[in-house]
C-alpha atoms as a PDB file:
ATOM      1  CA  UNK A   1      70.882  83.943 106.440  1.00  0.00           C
ATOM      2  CA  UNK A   2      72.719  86.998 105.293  1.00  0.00           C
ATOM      3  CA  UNK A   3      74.155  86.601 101.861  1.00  0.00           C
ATOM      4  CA  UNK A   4      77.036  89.135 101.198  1.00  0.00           C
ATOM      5  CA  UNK A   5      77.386  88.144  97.225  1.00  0.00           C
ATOM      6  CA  UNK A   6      73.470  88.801  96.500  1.00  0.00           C
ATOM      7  CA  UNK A   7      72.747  91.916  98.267  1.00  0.00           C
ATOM      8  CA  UNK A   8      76.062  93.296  97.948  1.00  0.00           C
ATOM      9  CA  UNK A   9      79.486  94.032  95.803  1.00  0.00           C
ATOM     10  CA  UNK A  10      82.745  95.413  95.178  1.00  0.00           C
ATOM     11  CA  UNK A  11      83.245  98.876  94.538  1.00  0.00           C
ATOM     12  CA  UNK A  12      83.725  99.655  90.826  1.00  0.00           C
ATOM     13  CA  UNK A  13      86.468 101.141  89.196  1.00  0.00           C
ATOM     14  CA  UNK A  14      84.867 105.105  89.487  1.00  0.00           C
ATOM     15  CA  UNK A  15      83.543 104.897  92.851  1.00  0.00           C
ATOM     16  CA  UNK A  16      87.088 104.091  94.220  1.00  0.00           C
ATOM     17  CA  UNK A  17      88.486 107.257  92.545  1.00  0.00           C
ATOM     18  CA  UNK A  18      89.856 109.548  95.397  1.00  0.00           C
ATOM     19  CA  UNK A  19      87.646 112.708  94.238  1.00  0.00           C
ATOM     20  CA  UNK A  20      85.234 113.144  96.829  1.00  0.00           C
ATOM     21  CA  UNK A  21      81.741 112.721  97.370  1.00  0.00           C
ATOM     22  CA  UNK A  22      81.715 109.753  95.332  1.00  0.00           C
ATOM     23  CA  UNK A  23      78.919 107.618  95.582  1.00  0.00           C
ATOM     24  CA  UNK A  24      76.951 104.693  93.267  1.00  0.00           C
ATOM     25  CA  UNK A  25      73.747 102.460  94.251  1.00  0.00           C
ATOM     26  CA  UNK A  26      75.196  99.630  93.361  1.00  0.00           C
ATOM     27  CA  UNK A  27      74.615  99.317  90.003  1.00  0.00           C
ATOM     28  CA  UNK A  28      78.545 100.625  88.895  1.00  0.00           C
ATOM     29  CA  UNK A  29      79.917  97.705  91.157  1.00  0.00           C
ATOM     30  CA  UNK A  30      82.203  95.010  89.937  1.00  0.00           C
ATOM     31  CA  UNK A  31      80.143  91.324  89.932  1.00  0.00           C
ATOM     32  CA  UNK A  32      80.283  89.047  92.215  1.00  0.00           C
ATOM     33  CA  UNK A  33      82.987  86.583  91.822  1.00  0.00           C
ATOM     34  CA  UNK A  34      83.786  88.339  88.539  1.00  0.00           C
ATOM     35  CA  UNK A  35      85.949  91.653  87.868  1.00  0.00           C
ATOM     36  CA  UNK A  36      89.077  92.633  90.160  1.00  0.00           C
ATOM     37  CA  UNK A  37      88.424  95.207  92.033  1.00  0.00           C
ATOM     38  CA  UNK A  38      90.775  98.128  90.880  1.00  0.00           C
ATOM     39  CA  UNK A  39      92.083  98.570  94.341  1.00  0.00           C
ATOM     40  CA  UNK A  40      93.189  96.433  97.495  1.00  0.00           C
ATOM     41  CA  UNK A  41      90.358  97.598  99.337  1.00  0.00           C
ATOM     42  CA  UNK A  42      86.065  97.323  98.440  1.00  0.00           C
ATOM     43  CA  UNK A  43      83.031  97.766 100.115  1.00  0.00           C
ATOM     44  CA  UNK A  44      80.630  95.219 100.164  1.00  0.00           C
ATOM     45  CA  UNK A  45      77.568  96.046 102.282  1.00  0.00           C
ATOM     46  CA  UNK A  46      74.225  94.190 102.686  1.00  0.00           C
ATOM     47  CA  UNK A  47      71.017  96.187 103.950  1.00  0.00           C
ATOM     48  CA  UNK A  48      67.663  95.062 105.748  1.00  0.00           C
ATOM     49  CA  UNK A  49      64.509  96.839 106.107  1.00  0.00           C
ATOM     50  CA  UNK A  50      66.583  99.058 108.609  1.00  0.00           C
ATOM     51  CA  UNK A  51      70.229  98.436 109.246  1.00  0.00           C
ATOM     52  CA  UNK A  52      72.896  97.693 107.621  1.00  0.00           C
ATOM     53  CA  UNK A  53      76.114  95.592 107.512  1.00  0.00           C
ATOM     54  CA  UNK A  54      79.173  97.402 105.844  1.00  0.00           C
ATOM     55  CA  UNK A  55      82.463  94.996 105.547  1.00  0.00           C
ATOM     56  CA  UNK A  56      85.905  96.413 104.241  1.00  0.00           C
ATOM     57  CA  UNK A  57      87.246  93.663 101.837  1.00  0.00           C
ATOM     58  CA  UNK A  58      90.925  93.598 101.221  1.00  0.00           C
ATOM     59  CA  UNK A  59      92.252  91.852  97.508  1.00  0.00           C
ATOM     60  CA  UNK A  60      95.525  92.855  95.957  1.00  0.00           C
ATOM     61  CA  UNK A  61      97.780  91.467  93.853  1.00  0.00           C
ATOM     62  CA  UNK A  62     100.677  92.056  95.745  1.00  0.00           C
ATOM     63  CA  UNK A  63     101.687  91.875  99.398  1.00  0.00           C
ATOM     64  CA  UNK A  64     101.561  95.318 100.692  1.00  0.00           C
ATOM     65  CA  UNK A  65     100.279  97.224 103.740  1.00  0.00           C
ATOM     66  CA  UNK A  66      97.440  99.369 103.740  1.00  0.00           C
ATOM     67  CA  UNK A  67      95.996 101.849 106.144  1.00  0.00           C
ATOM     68  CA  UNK A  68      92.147 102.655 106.406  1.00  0.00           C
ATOM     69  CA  UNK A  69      89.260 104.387 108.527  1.00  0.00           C
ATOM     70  CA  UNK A  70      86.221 103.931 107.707  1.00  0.00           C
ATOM     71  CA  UNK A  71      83.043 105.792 109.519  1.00  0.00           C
ATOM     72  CA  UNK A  72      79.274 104.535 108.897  1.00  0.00           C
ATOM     73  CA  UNK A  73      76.373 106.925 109.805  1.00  0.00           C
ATOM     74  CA  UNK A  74      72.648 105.957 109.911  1.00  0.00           C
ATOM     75  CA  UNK A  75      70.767 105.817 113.474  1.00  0.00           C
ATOM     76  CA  UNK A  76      74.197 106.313 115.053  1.00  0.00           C
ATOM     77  CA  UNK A  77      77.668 106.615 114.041  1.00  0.00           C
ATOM     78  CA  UNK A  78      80.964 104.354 114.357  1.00  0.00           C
ATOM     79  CA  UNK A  79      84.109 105.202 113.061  1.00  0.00           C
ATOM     80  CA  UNK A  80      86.960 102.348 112.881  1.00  0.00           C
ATOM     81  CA  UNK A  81      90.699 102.952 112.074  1.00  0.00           C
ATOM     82  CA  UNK A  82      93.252 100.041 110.589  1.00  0.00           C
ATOM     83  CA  UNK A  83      96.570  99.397 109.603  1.00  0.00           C
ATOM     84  CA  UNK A  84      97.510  96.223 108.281  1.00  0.00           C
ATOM     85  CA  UNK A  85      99.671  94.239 105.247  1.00  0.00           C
ATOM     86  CA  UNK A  86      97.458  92.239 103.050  1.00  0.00           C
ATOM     87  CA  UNK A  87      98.662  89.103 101.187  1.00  0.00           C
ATOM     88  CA  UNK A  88      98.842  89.044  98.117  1.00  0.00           C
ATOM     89  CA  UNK A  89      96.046  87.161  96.036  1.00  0.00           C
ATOM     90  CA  UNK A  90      93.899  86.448  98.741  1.00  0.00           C
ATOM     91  CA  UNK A  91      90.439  88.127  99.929  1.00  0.00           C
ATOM     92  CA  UNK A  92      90.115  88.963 103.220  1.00  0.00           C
ATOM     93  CA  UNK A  93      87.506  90.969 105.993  1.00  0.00           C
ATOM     94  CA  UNK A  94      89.355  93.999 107.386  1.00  0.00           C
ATOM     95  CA  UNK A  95      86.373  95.191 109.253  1.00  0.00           C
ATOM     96  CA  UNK A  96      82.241  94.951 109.832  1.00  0.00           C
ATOM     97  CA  UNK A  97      80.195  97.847 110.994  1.00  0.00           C
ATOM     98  CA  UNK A  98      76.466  97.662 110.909  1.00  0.00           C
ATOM     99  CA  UNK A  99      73.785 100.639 112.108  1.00  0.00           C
ATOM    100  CA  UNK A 100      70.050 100.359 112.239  1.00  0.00           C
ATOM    101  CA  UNK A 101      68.662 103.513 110.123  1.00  0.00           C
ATOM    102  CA  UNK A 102      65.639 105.274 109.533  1.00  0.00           C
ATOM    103  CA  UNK A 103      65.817 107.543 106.381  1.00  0.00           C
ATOM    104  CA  UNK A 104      69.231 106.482 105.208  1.00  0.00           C
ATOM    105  CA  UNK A 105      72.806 105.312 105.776  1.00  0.00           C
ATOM    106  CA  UNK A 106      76.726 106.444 104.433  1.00  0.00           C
ATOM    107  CA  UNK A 107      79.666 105.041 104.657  1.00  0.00           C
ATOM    108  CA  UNK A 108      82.896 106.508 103.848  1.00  0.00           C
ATOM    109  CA  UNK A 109      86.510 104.774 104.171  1.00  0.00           C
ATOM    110  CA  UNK A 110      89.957 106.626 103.577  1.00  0.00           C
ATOM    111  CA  UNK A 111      92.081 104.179 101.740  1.00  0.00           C
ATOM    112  CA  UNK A 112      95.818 104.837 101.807  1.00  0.00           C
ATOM    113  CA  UNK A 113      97.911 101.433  99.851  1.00  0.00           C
ATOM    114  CA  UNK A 114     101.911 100.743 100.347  1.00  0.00           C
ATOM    115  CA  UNK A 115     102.619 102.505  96.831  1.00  0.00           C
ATOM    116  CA  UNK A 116     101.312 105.932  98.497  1.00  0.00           C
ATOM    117  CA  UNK A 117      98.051 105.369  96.341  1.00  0.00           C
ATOM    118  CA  UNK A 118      94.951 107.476  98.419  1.00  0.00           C
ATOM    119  CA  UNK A 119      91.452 106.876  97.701  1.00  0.00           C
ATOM    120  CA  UNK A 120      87.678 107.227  99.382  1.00  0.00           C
ATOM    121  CA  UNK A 121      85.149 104.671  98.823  1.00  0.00           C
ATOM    122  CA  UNK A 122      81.555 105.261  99.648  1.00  0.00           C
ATOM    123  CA  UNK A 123      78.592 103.786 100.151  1.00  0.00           C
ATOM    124  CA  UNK A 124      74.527 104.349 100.652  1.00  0.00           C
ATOM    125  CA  UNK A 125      73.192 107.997 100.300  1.00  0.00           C
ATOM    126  CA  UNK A 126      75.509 109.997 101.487  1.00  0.00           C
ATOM    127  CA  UNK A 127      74.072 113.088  99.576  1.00  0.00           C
ATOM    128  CA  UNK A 128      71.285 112.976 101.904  1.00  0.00           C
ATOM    129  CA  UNK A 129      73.683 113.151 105.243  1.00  0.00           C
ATOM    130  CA  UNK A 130      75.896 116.185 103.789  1.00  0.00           C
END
């Protein structure tokens, strides 16, 4: 049984700062059923012994519409565009991609919110795929 909450989080307040490259481990992320996340849109991801499960997670406190693409590298790559208006105060699975990997795995998602606000989330270790 995969469990999402255990293996997995929302993206912390620095890691959904729109400088690029960056990255955490999962130790910077916002807990479970705890913090807001700082944006309308997190990462949570949950990894076996060699794939990987990456779901966008939309939460805002408004109503608003919000455009993403997201791309997830490891054995192969997928790439996955969106556009769509969120409700407001309610969580919500935009998208799943999962890979199989060897070595390693990134994701990367281009977050662009109603108010203009533009920011890149990633996950894994994308240092290693540069």
């Amino acid at each position: 049984m995969r469990i999402f909450g255990r293996a997995a989080a929302l993206l912390a307040p620095m890691l959904a700062m729109s400088a690029p490259g960056a990255a955490s481990n999962g130790a910077d992320m916002a807990a479970e059923g705890g913090d807001e996340m700082p944006h309308a849109i997190g990462l949570r991801w949950e990894e076996s012994d060699s794939s990987v499960e990456i779901q966008i997670v939309a939460q805002s406190a408004t109503t608003q519409k919000v455009d993403y693409a997201i791309e997830l590298v490891g054995n192969s790559r997928s790439r996955h565009r969106g556009s769509t208006t969120i409700p407001a105060n309610e969580e919500s699975v935009l998208s799943r991609l999962s890979t199989g990997y060897s070595d390693s795995w990134c994701a990367t998602v281009d977050v662009t919110e109603g108010d203009g606000t533009h920011y890149t989330l990633t996950a894994g270790d994308c240092d290693a795929r540069a």
